[in-house]
PDB file of N, CA and C in Angstrom:
ATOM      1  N   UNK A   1      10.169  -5.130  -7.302  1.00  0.00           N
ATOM      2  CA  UNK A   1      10.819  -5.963  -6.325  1.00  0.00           C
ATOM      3  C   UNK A   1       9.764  -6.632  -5.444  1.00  0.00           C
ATOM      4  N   UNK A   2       9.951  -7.887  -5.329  1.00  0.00           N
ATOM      5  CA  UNK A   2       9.062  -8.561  -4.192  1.00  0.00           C
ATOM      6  C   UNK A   2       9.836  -8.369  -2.972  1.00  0.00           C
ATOM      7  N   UNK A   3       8.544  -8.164  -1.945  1.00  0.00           N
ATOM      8  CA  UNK A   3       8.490  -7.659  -0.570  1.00  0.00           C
ATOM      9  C   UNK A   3       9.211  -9.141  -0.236  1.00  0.00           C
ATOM     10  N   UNK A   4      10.094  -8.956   0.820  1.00  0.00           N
ATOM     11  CA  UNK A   4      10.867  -9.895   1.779  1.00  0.00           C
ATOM     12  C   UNK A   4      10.115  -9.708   3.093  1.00  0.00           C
ATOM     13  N   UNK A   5       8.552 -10.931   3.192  1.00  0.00           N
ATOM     14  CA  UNK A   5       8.092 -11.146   4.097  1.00  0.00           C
ATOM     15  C   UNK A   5       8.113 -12.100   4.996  1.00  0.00           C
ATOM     16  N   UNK A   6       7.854 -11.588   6.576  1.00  0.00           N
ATOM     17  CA  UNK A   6       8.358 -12.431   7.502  1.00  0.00           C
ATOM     18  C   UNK A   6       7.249 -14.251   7.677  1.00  0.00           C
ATOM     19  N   UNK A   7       7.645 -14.973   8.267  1.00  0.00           N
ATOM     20  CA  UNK A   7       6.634 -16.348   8.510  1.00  0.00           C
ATOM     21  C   UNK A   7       5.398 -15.717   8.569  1.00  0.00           C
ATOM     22  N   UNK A   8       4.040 -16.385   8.259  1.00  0.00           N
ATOM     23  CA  UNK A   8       2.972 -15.985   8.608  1.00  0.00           C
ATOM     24  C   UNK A   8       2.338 -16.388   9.607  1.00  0.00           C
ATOM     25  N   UNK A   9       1.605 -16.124  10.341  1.00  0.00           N
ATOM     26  CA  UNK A   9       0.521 -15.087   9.564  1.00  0.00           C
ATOM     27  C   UNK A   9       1.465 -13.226   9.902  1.00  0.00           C
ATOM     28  N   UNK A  10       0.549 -13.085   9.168  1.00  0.00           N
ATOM     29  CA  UNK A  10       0.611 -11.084   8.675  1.00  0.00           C
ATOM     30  C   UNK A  10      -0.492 -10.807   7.940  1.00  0.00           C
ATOM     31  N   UNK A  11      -0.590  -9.265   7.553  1.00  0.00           N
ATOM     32  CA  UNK A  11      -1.476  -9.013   7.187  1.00  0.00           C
ATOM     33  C   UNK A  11      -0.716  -8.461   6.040  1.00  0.00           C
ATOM     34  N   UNK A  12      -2.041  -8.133   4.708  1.00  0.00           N
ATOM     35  CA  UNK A  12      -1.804  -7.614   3.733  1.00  0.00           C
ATOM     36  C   UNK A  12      -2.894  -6.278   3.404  1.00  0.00           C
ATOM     37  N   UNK A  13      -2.681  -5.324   2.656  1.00  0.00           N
ATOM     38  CA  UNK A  13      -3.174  -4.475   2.319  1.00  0.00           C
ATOM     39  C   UNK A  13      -3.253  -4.386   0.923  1.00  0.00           C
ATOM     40  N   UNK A  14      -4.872  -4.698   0.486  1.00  0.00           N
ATOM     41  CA  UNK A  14      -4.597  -4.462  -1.169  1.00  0.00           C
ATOM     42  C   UNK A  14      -5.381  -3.470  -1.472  1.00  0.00           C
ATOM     43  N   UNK A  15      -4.867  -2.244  -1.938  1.00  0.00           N
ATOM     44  CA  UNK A  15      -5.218  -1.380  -2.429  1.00  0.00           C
ATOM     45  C   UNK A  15      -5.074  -1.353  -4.308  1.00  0.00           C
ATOM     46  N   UNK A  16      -6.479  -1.157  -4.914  1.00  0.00           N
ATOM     47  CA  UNK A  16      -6.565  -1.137  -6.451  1.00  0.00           C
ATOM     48  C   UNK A  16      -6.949  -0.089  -6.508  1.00  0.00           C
ATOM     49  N   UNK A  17      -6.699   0.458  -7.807  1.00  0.00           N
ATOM     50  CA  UNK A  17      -6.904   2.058  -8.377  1.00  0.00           C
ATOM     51  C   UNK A  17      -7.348   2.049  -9.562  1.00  0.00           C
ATOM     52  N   UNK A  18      -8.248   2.985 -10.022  1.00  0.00           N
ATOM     53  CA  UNK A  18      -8.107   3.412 -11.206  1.00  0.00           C
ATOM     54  C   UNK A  18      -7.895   5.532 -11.146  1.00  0.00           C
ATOM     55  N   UNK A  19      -7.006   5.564 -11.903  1.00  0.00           N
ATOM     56  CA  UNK A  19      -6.514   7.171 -11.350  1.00  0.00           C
ATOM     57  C   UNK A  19      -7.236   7.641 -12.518  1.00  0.00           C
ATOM     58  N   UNK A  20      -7.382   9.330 -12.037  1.00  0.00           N
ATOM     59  CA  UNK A  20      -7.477  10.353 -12.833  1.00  0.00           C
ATOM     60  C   UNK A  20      -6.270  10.669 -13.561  1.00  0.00           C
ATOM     61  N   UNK A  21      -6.175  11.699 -14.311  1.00  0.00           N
ATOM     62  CA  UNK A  21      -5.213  12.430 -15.471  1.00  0.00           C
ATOM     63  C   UNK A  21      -4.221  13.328 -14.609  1.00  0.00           C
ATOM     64  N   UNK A  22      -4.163  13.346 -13.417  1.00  0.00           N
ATOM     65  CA  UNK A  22      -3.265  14.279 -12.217  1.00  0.00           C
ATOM     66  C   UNK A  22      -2.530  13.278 -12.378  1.00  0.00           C
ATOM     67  N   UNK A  23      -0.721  13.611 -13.181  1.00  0.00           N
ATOM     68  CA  UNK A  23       0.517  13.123 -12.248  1.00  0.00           C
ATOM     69  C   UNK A  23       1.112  13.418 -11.979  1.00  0.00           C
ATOM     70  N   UNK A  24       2.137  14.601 -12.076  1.00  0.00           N
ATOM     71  CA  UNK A  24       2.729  14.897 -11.430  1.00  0.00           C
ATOM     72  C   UNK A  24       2.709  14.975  -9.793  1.00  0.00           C
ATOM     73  N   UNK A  25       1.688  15.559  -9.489  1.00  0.00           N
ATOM     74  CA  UNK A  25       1.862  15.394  -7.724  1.00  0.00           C
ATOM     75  C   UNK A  25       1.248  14.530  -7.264  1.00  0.00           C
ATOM     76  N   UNK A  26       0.487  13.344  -7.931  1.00  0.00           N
ATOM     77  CA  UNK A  26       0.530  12.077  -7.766  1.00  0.00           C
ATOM     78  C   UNK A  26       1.699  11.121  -7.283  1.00  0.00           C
ATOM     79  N   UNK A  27       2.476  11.297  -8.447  1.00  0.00           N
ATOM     80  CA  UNK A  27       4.023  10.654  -8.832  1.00  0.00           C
ATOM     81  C   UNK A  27       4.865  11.303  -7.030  1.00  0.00           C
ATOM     82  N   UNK A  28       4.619  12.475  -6.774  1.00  0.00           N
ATOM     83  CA  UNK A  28       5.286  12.847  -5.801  1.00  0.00           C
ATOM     84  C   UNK A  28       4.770  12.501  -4.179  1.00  0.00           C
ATOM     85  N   UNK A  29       2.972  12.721  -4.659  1.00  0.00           N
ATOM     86  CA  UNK A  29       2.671  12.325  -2.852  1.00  0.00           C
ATOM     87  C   UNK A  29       2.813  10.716  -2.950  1.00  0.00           C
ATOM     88  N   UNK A  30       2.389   9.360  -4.155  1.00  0.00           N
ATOM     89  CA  UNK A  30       2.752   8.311  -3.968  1.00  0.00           C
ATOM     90  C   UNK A  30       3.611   8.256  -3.319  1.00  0.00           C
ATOM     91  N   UNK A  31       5.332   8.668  -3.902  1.00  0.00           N
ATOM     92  CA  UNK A  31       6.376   8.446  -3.458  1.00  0.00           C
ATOM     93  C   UNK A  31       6.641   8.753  -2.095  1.00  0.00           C
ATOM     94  N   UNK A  32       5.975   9.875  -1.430  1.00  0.00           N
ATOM     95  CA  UNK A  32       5.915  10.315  -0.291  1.00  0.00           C
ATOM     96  C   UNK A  32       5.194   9.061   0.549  1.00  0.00           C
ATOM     97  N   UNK A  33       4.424   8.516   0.207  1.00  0.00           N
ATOM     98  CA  UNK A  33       3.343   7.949   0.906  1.00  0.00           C
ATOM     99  C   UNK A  33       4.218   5.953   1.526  1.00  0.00           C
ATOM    100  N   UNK A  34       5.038   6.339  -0.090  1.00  0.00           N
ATOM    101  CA  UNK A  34       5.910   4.468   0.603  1.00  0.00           C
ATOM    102  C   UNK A  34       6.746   5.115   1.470  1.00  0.00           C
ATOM    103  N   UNK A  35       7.770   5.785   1.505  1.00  0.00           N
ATOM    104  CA  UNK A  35       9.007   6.424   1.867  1.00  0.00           C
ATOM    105  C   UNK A  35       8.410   6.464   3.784  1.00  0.00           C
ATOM    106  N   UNK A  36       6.741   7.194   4.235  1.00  0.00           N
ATOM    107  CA  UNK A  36       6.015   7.079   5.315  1.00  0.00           C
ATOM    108  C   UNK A  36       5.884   5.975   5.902  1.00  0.00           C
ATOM    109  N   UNK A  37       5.513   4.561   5.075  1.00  0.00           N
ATOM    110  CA  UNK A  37       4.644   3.710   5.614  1.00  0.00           C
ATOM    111  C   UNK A  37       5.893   3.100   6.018  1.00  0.00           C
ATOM    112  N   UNK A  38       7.204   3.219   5.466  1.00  0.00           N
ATOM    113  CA  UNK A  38       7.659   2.288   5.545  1.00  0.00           C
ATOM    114  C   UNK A  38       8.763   2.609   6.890  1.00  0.00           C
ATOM    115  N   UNK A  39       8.222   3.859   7.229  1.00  0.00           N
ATOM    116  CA  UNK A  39       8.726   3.982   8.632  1.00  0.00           C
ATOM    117  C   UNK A  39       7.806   4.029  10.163  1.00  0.00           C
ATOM    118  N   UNK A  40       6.611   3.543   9.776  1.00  0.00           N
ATOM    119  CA  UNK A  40       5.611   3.011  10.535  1.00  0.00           C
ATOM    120  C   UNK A  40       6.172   2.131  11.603  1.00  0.00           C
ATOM    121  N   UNK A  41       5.699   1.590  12.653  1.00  0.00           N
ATOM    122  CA  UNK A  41       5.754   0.539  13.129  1.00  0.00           C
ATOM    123  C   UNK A  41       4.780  -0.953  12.343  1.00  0.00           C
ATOM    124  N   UNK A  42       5.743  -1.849  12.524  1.00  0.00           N
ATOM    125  CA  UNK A  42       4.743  -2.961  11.934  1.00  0.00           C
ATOM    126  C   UNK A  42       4.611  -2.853  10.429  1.00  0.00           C
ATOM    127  N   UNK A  43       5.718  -2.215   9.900  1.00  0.00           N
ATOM    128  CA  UNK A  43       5.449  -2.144   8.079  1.00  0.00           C
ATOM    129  C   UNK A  43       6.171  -3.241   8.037  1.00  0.00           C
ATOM    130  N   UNK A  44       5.933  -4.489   6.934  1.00  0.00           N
ATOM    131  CA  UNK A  44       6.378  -5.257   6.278  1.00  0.00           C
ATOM    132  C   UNK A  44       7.358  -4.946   5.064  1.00  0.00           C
ATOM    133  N   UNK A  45       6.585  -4.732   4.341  1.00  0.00           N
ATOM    134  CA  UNK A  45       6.971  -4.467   2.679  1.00  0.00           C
ATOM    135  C   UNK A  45       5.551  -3.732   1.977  1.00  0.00           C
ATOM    136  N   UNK A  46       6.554  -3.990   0.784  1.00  0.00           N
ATOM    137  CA  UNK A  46       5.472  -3.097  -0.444  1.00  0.00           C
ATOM    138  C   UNK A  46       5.692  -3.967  -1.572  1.00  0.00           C
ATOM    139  N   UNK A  47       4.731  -3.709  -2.143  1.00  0.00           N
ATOM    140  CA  UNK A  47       4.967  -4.570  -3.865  1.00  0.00           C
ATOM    141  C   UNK A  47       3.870  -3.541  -4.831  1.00  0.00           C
ATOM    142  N   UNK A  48       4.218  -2.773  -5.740  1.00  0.00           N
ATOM    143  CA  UNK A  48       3.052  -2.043  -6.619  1.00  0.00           C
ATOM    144  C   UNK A  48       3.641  -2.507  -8.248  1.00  0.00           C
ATOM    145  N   UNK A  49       2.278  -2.428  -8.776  1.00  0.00           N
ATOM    146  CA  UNK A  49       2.215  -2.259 -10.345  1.00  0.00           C
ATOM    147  C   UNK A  49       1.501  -1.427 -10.927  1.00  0.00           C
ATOM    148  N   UNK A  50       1.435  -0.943 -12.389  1.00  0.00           N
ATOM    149  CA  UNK A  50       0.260   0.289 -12.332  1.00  0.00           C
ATOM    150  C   UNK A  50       0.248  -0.185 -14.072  1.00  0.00           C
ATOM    151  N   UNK A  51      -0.547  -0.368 -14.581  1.00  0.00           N
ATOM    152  CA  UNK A  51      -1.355  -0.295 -16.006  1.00  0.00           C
ATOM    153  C   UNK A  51      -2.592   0.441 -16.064  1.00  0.00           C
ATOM    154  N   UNK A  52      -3.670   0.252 -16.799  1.00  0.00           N
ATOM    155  CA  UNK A  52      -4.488   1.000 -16.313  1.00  0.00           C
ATOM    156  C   UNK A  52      -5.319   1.170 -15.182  1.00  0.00           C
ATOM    157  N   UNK A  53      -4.694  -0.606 -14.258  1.00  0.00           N
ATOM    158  CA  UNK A  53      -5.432  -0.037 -12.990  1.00  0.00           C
ATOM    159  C   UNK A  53      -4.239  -0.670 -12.174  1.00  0.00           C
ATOM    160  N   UNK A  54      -4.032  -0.385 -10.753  1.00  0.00           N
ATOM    161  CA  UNK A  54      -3.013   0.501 -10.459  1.00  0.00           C
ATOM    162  C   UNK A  54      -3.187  -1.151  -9.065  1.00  0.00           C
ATOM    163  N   UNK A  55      -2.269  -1.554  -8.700  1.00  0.00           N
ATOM    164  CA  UNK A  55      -2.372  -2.416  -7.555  1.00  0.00           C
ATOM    165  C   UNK A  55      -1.346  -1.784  -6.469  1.00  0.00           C
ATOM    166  N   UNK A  56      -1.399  -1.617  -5.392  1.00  0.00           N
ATOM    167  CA  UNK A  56      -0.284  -1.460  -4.977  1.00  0.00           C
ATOM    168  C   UNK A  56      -1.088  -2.547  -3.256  1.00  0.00           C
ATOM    169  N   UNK A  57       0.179  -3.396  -3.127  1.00  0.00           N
ATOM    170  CA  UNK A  57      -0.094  -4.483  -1.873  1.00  0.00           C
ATOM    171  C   UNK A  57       1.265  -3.814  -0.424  1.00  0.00           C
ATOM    172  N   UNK A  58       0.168  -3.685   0.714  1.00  0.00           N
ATOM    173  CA  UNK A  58       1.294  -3.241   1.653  1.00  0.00           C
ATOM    174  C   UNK A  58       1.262  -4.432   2.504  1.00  0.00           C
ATOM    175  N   UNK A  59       2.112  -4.366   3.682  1.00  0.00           N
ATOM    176  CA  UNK A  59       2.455  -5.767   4.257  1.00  0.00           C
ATOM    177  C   UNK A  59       2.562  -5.577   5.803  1.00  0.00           C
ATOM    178  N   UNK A  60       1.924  -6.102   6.599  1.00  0.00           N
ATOM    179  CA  UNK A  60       1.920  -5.342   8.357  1.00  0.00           C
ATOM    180  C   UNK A  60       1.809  -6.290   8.910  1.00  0.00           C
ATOM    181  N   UNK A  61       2.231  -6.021  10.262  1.00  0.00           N
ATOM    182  CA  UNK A  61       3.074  -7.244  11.176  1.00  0.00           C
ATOM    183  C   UNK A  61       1.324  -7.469  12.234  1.00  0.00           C
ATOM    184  N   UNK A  62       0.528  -6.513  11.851  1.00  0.00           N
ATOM    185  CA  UNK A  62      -0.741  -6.472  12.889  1.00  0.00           C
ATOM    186  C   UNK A  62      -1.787  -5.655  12.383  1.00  0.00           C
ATOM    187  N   UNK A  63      -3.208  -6.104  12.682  1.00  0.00           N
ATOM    188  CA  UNK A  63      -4.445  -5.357  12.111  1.00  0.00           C
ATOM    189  C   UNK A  63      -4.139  -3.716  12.880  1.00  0.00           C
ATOM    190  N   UNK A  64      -3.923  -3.858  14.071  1.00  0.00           N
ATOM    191  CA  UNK A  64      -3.275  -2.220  15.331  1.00  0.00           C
ATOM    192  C   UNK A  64      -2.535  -1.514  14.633  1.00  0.00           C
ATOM    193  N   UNK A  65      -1.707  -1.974  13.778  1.00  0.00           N
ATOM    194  CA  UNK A  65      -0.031  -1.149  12.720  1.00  0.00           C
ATOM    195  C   UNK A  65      -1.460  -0.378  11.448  1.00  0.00           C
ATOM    196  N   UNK A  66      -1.699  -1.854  10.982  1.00  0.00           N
ATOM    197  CA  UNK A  66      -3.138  -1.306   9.614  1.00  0.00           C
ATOM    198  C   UNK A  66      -3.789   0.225  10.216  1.00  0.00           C
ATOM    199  N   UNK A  67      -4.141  -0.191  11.518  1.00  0.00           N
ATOM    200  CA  UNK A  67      -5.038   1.129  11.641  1.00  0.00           C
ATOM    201  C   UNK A  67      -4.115   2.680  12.070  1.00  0.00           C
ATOM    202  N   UNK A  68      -3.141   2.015  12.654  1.00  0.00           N
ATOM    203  CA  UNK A  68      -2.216   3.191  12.973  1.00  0.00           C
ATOM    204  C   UNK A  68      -1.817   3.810  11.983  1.00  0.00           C
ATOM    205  N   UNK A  69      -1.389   2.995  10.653  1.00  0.00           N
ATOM    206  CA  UNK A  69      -0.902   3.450   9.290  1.00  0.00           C
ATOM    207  C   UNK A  69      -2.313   4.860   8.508  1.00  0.00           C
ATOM    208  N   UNK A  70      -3.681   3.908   8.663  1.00  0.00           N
ATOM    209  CA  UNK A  70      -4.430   4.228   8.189  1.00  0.00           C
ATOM    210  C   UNK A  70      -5.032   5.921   8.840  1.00  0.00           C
ATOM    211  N   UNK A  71      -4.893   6.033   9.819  1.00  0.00           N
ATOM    212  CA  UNK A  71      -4.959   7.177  10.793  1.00  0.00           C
ATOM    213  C   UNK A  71      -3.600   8.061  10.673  1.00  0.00           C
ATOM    214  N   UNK A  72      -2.256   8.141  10.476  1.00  0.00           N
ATOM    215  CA  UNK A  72      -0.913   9.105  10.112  1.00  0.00           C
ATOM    216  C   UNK A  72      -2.034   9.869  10.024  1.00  0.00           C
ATOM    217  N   UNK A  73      -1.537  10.960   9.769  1.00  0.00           N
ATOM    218  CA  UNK A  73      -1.805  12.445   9.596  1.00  0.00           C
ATOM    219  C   UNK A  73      -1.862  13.153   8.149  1.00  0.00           C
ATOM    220  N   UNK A  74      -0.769  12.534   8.053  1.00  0.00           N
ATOM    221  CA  UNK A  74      -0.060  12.800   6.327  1.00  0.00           C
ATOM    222  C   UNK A  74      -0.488  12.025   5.488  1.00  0.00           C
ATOM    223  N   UNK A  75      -1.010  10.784   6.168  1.00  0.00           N
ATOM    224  CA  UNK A  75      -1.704   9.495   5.167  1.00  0.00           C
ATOM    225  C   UNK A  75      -3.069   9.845   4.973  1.00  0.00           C
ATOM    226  N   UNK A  76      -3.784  10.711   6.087  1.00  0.00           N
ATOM    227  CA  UNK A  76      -4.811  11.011   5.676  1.00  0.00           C
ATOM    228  C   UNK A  76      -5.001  12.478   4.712  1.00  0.00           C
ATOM    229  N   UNK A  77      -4.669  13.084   4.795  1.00  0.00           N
ATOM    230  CA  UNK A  77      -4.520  14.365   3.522  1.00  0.00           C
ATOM    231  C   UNK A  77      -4.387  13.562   2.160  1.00  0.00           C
ATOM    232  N   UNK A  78      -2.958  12.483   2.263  1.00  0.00           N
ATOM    233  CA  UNK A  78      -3.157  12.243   0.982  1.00  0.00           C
ATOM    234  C   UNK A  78      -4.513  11.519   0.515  1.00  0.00           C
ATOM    235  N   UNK A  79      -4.660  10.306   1.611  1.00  0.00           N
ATOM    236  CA  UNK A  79      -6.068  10.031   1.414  1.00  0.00           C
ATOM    237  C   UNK A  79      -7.175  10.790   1.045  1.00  0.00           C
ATOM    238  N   UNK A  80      -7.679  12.337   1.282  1.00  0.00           N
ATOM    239  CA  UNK A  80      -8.669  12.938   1.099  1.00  0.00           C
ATOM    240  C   UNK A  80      -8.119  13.778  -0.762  1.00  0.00           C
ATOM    241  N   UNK A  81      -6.590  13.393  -0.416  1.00  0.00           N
ATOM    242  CA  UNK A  81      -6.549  14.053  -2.144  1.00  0.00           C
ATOM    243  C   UNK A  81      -6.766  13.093  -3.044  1.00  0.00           C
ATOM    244  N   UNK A  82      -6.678  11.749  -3.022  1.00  0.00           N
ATOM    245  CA  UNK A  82      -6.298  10.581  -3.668  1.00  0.00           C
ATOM    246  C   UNK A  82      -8.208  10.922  -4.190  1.00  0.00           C
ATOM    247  N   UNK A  83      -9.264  10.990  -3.144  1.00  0.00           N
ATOM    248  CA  UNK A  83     -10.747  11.088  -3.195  1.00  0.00           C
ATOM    249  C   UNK A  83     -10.824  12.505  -4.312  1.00  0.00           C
ATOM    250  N   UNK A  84     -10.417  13.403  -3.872  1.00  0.00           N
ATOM    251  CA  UNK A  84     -10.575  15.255  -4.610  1.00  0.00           C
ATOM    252  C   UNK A  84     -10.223  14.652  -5.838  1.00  0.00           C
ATOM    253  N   UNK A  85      -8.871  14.375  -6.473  1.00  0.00           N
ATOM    254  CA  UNK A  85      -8.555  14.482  -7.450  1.00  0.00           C
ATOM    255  C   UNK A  85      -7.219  13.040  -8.373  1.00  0.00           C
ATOM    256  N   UNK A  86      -6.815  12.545  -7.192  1.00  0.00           N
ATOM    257  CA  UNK A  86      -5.864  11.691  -7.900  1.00  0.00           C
ATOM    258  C   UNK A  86      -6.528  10.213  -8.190  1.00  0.00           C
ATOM    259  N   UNK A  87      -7.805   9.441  -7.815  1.00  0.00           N
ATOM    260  CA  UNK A  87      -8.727   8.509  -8.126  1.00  0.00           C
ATOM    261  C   UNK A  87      -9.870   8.684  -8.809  1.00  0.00           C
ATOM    262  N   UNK A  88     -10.584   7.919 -10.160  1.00  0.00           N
ATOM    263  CA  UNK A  88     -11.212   7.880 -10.790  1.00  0.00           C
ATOM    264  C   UNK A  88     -12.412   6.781  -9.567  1.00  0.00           C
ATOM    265  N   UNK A  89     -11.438   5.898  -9.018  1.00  0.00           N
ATOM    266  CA  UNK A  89     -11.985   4.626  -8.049  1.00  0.00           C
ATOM    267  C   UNK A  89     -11.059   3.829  -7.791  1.00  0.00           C
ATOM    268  N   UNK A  90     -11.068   3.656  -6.276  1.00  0.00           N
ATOM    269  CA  UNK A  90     -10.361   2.792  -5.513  1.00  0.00           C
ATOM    270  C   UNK A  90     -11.420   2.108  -4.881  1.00  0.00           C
ATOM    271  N   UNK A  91     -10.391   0.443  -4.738  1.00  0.00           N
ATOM    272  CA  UNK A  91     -11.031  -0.319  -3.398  1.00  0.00           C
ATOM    273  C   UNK A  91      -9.732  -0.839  -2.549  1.00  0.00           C
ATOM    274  N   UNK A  92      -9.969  -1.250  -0.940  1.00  0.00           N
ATOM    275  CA  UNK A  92      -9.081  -1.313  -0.274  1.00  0.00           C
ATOM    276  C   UNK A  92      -9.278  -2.449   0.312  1.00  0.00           C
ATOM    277  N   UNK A  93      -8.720  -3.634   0.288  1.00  0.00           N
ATOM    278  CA  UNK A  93      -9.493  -4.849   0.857  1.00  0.00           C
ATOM    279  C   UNK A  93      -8.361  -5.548   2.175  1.00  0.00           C
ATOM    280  N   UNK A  94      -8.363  -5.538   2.995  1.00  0.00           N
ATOM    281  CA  UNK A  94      -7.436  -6.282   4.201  1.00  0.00           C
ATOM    282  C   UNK A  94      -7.249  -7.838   4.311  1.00  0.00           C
ATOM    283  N   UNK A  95      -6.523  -8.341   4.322  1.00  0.00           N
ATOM    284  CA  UNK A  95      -6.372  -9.974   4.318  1.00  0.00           C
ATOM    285  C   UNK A  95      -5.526 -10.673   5.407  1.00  0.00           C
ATOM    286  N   UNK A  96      -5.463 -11.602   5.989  1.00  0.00           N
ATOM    287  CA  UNK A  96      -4.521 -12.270   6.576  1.00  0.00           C
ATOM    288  C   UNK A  96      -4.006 -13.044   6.405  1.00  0.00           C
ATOM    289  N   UNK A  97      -2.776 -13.151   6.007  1.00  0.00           N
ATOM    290  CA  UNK A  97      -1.959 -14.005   5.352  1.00  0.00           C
ATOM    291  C   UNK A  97      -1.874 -15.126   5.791  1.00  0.00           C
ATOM    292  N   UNK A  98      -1.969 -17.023   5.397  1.00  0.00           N
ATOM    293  CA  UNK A  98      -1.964 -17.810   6.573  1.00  0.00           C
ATOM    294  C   UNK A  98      -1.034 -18.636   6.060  1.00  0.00           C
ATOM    295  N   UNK A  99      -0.436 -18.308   4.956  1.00  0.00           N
ATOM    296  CA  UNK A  99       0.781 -18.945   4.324  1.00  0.00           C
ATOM    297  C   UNK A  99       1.291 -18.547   3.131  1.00  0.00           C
ATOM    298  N   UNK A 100       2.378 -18.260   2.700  1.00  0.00           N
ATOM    299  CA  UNK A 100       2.865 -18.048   1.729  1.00  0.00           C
ATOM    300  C   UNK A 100       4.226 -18.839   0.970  1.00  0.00           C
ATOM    301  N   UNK A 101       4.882 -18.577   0.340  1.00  0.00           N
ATOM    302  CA  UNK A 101       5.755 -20.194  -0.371  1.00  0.00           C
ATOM    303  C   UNK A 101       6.636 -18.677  -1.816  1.00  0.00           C
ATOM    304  N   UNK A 102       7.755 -19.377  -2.162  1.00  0.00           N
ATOM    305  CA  UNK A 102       8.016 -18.292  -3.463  1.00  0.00           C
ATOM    306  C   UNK A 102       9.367 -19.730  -4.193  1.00  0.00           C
ATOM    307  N   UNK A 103       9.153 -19.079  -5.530  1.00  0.00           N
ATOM    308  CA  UNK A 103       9.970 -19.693  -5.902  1.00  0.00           C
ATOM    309  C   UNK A 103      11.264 -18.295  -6.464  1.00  0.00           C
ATOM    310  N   UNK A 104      12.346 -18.978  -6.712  1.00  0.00           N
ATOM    311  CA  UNK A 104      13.526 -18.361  -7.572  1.00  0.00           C
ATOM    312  C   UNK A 104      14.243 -18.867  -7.911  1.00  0.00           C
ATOM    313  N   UNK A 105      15.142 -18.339  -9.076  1.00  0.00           N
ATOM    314  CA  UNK A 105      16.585 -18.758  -9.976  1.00  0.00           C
ATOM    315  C   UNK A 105      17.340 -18.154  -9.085  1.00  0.00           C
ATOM    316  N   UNK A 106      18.444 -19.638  -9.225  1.00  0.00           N
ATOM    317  CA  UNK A 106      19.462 -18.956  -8.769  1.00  0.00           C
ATOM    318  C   UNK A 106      20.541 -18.218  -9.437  1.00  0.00           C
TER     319      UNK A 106
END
């Protein structure tokens, strides 16, 4: 599903992956981890895909929300497990959105 984002500017969060052979509690802290953000202040949306390398884009109303998100408590554990055992290699890159446009069928 594409994220239903507000006028810009906003910010984006692109996080890429390449995972290790751990899924099951992958599959479970991921799920844990949208279900969190998305009760943040300043969460936008989400949009993920995963082949062999893994995109997942988050969506924030402010760089202050980014860091608040990035600091949770619970975001950081998973963060230090994502490092132990559920990433082969990640990169995390921040952007500011200064326009965006979409098309659809009706």
């Amino acid at each position: 599903m594409i994220a239903n984002t507000p006028i810009p500017p906003y910010y984006a969060v692109l996080f890429t992956s390449i995972r290790s052979d751990i899924e099951k509690r992958y599959v479970e802290t991921a799920k844990r981890m949208e279900e969190l953000a998305a009760q943040q202040q300043g969460f936008l949306g989400m949009e993920s895909a995963r082949n062999e390398t893994g995109i997942t884009i988050s969506y924030w109303k402010s760089l202050e929300a980014i860091k608040e998100w990035k600091n949770n408590a619970e975001h950081l554990l998973a963060q230090q497990m994502g490092k132990d055992i559920f990433y082969k290699q990640y990169k995390t890159r921040i952007c500011r959105v200064e326009r965006d446009y979409e098309f659809m069928h009706e």
